[in-house]
C-alpha atoms as a PDB file:
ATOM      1  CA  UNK A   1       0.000   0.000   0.000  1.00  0.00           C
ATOM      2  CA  UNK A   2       2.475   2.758   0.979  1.00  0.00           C
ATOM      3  CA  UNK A   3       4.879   1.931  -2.515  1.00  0.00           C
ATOM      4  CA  UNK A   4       1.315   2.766  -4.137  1.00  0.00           C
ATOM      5  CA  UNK A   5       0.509   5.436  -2.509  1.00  0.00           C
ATOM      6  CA  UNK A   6       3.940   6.931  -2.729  1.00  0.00           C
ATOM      7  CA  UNK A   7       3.597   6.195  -7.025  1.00  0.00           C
ATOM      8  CA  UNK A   8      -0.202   7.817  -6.754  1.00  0.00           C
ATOM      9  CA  UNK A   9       1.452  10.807  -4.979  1.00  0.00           C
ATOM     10  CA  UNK A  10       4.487  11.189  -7.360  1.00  0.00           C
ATOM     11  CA  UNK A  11       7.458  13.421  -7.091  1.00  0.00           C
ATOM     12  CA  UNK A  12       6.019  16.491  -5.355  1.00  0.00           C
ATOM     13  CA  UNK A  13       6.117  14.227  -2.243  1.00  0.00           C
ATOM     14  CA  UNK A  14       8.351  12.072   0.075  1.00  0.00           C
ATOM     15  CA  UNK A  15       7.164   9.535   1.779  1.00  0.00           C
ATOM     16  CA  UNK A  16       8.697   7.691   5.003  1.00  0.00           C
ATOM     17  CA  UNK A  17       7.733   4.789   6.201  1.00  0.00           C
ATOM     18  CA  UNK A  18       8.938   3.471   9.702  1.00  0.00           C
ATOM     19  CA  UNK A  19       6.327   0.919   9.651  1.00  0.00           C
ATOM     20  CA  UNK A  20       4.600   2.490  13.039  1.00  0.00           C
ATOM     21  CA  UNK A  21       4.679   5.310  11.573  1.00  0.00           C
ATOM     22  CA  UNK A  22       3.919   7.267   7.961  1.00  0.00           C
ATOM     23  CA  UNK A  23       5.415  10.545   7.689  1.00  0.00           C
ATOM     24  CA  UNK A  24       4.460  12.467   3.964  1.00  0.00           C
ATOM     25  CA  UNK A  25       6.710  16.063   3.105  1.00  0.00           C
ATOM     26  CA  UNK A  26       5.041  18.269   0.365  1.00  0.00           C
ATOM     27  CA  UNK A  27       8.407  19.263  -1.688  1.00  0.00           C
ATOM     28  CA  UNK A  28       8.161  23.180  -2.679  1.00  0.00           C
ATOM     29  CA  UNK A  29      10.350  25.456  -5.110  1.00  0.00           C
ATOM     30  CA  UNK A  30      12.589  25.541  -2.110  1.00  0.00           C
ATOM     31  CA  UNK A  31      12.836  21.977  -1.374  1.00  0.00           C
ATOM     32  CA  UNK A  32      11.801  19.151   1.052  1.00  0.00           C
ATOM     33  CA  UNK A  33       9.026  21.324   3.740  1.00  0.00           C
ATOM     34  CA  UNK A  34      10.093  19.763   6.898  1.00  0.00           C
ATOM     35  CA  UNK A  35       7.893  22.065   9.257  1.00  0.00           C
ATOM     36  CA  UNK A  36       4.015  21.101   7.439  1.00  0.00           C
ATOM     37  CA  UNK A  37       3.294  17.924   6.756  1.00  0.00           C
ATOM     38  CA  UNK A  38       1.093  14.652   7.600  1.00  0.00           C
ATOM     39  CA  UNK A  39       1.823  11.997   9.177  1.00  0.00           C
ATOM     40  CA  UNK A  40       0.108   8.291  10.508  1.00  0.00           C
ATOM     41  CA  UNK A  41       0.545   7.050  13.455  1.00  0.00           C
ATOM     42  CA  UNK A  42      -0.066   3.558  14.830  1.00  0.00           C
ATOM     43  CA  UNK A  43      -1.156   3.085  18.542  1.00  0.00           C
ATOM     44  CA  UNK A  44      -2.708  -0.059  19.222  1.00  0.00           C
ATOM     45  CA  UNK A  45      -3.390  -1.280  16.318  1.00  0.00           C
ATOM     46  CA  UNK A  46      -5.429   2.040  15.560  1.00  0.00           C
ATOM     47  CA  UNK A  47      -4.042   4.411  12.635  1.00  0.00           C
ATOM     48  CA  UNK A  48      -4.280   8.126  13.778  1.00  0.00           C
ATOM     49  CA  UNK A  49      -3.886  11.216  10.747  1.00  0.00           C
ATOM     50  CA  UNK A  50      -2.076  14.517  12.180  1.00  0.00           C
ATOM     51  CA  UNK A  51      -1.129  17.683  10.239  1.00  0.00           C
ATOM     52  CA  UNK A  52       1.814  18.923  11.906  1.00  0.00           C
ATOM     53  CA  UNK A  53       2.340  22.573  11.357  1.00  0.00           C
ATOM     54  CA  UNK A  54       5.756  23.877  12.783  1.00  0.00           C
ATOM     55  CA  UNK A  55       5.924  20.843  14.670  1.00  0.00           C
ATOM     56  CA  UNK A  56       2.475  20.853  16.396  1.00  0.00           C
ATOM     57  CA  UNK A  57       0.490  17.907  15.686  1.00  0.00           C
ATOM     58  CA  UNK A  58      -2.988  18.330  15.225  1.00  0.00           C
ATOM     59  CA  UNK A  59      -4.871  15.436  15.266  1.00  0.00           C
ATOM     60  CA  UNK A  60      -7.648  14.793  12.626  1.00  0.00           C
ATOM     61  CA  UNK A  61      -9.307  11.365  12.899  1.00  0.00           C
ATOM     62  CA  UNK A  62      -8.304   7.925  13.574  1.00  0.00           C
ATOM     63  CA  UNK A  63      -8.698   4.878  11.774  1.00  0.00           C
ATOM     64  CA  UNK A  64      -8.928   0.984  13.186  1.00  0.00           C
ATOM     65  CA  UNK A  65      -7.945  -0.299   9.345  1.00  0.00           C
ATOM     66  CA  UNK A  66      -4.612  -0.020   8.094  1.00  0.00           C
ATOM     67  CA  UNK A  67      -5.667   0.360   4.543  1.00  0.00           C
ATOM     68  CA  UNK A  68      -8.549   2.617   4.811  1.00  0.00           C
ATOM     69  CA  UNK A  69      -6.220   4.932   7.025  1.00  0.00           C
ATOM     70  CA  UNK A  70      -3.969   4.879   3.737  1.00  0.00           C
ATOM     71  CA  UNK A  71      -7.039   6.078   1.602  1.00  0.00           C
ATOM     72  CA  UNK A  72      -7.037   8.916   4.434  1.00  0.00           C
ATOM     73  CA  UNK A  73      -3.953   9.884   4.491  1.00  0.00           C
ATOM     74  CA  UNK A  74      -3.323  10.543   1.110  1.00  0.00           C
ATOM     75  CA  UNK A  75      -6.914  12.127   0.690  1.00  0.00           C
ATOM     76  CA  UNK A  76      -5.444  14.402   3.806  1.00  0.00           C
ATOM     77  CA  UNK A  77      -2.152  14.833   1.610  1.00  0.00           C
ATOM     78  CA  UNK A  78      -4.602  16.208  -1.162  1.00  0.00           C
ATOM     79  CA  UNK A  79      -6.549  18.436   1.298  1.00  0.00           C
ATOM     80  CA  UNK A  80      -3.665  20.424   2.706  1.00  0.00           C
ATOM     81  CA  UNK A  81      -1.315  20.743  -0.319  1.00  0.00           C
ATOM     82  CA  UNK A  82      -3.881  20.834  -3.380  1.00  0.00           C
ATOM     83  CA  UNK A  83      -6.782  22.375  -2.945  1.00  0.00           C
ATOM     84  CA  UNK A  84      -8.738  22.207  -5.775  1.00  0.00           C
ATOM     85  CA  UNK A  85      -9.628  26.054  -7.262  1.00  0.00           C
ATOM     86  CA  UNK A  86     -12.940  25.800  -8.833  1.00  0.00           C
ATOM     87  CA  UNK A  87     -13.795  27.895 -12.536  1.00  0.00           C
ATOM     88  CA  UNK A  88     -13.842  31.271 -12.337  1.00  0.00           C
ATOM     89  CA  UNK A  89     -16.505  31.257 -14.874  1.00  0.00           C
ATOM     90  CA  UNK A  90     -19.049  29.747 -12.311  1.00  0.00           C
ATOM     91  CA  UNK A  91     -17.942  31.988  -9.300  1.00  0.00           C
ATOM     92  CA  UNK A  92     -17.933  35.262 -11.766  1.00  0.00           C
ATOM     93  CA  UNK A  93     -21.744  33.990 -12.671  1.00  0.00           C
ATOM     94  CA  UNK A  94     -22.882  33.555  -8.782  1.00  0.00           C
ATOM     95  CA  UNK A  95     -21.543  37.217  -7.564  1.00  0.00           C
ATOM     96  CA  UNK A  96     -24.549  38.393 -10.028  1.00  0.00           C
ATOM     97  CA  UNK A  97     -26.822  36.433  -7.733  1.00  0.00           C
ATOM     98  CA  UNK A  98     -28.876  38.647  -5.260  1.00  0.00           C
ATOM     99  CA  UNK A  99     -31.503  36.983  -2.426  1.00  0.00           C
ATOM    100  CA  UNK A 100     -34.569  38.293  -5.302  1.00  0.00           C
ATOM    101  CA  UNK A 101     -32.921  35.550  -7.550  1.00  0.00           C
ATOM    102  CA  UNK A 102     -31.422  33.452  -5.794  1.00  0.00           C
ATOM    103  CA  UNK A 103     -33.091  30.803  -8.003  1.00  0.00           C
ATOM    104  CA  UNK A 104     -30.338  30.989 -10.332  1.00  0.00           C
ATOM    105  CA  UNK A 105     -28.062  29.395  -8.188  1.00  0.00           C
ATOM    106  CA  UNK A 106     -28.561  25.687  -9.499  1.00  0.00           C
ATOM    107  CA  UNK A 107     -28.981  26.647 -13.003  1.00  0.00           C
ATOM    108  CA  UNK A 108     -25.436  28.178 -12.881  1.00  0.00           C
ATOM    109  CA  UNK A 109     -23.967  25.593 -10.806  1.00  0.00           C
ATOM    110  CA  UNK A 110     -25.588  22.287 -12.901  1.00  0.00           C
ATOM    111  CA  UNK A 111     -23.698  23.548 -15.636  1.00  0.00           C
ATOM    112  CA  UNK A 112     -20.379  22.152 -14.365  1.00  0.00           C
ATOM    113  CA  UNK A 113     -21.444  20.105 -11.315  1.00  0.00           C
ATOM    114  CA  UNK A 114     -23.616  17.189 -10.515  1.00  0.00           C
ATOM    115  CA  UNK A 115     -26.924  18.090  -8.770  1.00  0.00           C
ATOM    116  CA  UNK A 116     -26.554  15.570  -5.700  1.00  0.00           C
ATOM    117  CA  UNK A 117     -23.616  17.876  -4.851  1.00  0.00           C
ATOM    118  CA  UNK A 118     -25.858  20.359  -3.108  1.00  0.00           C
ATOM    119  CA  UNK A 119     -29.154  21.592  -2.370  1.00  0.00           C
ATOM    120  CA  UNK A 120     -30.684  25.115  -1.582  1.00  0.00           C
ATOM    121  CA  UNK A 121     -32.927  25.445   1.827  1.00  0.00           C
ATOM    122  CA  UNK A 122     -33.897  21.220   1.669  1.00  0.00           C
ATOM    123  CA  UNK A 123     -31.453  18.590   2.868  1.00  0.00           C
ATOM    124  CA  UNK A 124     -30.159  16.091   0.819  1.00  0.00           C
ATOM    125  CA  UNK A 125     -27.702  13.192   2.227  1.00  0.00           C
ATOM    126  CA  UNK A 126     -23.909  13.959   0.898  1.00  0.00           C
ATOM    127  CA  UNK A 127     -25.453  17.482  -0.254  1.00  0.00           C
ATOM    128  CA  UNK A 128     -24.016  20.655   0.740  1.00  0.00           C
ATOM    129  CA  UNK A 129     -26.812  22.719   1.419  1.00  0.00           C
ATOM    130  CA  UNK A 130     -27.378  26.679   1.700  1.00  0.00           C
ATOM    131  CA  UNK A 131     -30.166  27.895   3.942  1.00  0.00           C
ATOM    132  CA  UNK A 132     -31.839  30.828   4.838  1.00  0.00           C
ATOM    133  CA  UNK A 133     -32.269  31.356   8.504  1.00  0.00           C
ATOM    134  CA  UNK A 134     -33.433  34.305  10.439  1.00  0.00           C
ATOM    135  CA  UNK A 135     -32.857  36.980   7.769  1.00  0.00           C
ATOM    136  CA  UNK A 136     -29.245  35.163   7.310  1.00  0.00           C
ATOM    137  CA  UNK A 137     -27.484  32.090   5.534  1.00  0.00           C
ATOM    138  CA  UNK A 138     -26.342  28.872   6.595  1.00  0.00           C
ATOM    139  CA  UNK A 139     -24.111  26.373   5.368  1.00  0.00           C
ATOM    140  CA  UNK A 140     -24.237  22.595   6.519  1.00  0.00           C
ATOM    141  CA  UNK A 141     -23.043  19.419   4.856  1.00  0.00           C
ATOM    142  CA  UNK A 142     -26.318  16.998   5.158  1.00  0.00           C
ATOM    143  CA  UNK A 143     -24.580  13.519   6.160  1.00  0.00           C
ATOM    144  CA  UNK A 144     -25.568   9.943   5.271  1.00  0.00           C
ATOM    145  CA  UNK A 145     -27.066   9.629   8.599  1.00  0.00           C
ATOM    146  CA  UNK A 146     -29.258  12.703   8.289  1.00  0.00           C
ATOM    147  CA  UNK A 147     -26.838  14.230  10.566  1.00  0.00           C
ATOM    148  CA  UNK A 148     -26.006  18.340  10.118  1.00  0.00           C
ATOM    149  CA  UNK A 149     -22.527  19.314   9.695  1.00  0.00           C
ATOM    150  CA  UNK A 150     -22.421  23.147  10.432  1.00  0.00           C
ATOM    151  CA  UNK A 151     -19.693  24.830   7.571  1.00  0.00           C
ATOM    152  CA  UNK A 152     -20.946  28.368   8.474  1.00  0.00           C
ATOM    153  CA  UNK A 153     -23.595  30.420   9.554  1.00  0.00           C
ATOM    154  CA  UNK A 154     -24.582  33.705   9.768  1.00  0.00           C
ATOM    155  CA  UNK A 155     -23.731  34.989   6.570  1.00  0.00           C
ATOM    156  CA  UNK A 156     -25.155  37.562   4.395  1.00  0.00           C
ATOM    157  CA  UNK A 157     -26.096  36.133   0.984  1.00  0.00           C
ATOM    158  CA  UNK A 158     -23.208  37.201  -0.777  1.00  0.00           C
ATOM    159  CA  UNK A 159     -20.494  35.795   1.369  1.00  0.00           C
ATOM    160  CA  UNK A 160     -22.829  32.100   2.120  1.00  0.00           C
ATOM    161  CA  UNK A 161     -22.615  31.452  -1.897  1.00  0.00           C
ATOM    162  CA  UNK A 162     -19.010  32.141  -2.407  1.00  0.00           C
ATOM    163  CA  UNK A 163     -18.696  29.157   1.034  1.00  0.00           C
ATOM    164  CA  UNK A 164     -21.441  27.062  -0.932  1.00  0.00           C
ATOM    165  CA  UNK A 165     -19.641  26.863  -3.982  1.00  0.00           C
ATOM    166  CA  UNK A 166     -16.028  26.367  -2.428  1.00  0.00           C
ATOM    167  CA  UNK A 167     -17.578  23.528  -1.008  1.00  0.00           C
ATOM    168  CA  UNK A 168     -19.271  22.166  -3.573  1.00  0.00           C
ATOM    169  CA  UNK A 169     -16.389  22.663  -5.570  1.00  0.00           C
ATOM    170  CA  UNK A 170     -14.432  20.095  -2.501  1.00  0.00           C
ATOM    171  CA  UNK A 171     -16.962  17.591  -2.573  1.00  0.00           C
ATOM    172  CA  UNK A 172     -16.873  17.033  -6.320  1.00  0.00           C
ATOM    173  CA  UNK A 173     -13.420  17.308  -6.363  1.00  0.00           C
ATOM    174  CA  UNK A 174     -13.521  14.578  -3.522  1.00  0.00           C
ATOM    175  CA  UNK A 175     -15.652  11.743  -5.522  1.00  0.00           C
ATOM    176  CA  UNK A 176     -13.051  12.452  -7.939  1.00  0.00           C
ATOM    177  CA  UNK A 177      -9.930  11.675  -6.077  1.00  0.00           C
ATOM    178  CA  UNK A 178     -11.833   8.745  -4.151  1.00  0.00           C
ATOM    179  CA  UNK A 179     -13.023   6.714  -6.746  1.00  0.00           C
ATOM    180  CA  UNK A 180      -9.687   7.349  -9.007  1.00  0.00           C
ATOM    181  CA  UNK A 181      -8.044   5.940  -5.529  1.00  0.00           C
ATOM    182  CA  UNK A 182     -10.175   3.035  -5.485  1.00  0.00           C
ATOM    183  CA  UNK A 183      -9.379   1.506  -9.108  1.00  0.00           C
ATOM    184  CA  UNK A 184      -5.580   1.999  -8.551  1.00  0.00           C
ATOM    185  CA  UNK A 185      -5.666   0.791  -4.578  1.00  0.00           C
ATOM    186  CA  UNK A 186      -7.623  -1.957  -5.650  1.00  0.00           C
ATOM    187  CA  UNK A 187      -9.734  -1.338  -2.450  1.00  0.00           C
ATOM    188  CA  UNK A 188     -13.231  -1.772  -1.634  1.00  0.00           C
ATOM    189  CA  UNK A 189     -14.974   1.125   1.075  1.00  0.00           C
ATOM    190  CA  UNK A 190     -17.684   0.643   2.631  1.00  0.00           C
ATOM    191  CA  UNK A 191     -20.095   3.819   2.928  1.00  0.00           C
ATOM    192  CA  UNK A 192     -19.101   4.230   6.186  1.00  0.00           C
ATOM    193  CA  UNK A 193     -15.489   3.792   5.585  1.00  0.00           C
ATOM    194  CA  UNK A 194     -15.959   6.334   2.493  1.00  0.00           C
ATOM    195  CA  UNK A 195     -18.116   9.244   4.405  1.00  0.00           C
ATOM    196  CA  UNK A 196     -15.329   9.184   6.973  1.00  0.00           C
ATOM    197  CA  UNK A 197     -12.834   9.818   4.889  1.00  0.00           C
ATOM    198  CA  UNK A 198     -14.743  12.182   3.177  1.00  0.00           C
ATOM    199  CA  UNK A 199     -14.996  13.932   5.958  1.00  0.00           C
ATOM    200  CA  UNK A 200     -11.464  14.238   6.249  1.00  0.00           C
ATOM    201  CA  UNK A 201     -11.501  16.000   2.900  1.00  0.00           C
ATOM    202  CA  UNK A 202     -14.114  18.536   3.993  1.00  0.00           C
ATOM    203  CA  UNK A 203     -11.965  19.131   7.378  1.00  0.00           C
ATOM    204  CA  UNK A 204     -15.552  18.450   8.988  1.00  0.00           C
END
């Protein structure tokens, strides 16, 4: 697993293995970044995920499967050193939105990204959803549970949509890193075992 995910990450990376634990270093234009990176950690027989930022460790989740812990890891890899940017097309199009037509929201957004991505004022499992509460927007990632992740709240309308599509914009980009993992890992997830880790990708 870790000489594939090494491969899948390529040469922007290095990877250590000590078998107990997985250390991964993002390489920039000024070499090998020793101070931010992510590592794995095994502690009886339970794989934890840490971003270490000027060596802090912040811990993210934990894993009991050594495999599925891989599939985190590298989706954490992803998270921290490539987030994905979005068009500029789509955003310019949403900053003409105003609360009066707010309507247009999905007929912009279905133009580049699947509708089970997100949902305005219903919830949808695995949707990101903006809604209006009190006068003010909300932002919550509906989980497969039914369960309400709270992105943001608060907002005016201007400021939820930009947060709505940045996180629509991680979620698609999310299926597409998962599933590509998948078919070269030659791993099967269960839901569960793939809404965690998705989780891990929203930082939720």
């Amino acid at each position: 697993m870790i000489k594939k995910l090494a491969n899948l990450l390529g040469k922007d990376y290095v990877v250590n293995d000590e078998h107990e634990l997985v250390e991964i270093y993002h390489i920039t234009n000024y070499g090998v970044d020793q101070e931010n990176y992510v590592k794995m950690k095994n502690h009886m027989n339970d794989w934890t995920l840490y971003e270490v930022q000027r060596g802090e460790s912040f811990e993210i989740c934990e894993f009991g499967n050594y495999d599925i812990a891989i599939c985190g890891l590298y989706i954490l890899v992803k998270k921290i050193f490539e987030r994905p940017k979005g068009n500029s097309k789509i955003k310019y199009e949403l900053t003409q939105c105003t609360e009066s037509n707010s309507d247009n929201i999905s007929s912009i957004l279905v133009k580049e990204y699947d509708k089970k991505f997100f949902n305005l004022n219903n919830f949808k499992k695995g949707a990101i959803v903006l809604e209006k509460v009190n006068g003010y927007y909300d932002i919550n990632y509906c989980g497969l549970n039914d369960e309400r992740i709270n992105i943001v709240n608060g907002r005016t309308f201007s400021n939820a949509v930009s947060v709505f599509y940045n996180y629509i914009v991680i979620v698609h980009e999310f299926e597409k890193l998962i599933n590509s993992l998948i078919s070269i890992m030659n791993i099967k997830l269960s839901v569960e075992e793939r809404e965690a880790i998705k989780r891990v990708y929203l930082g939720k």
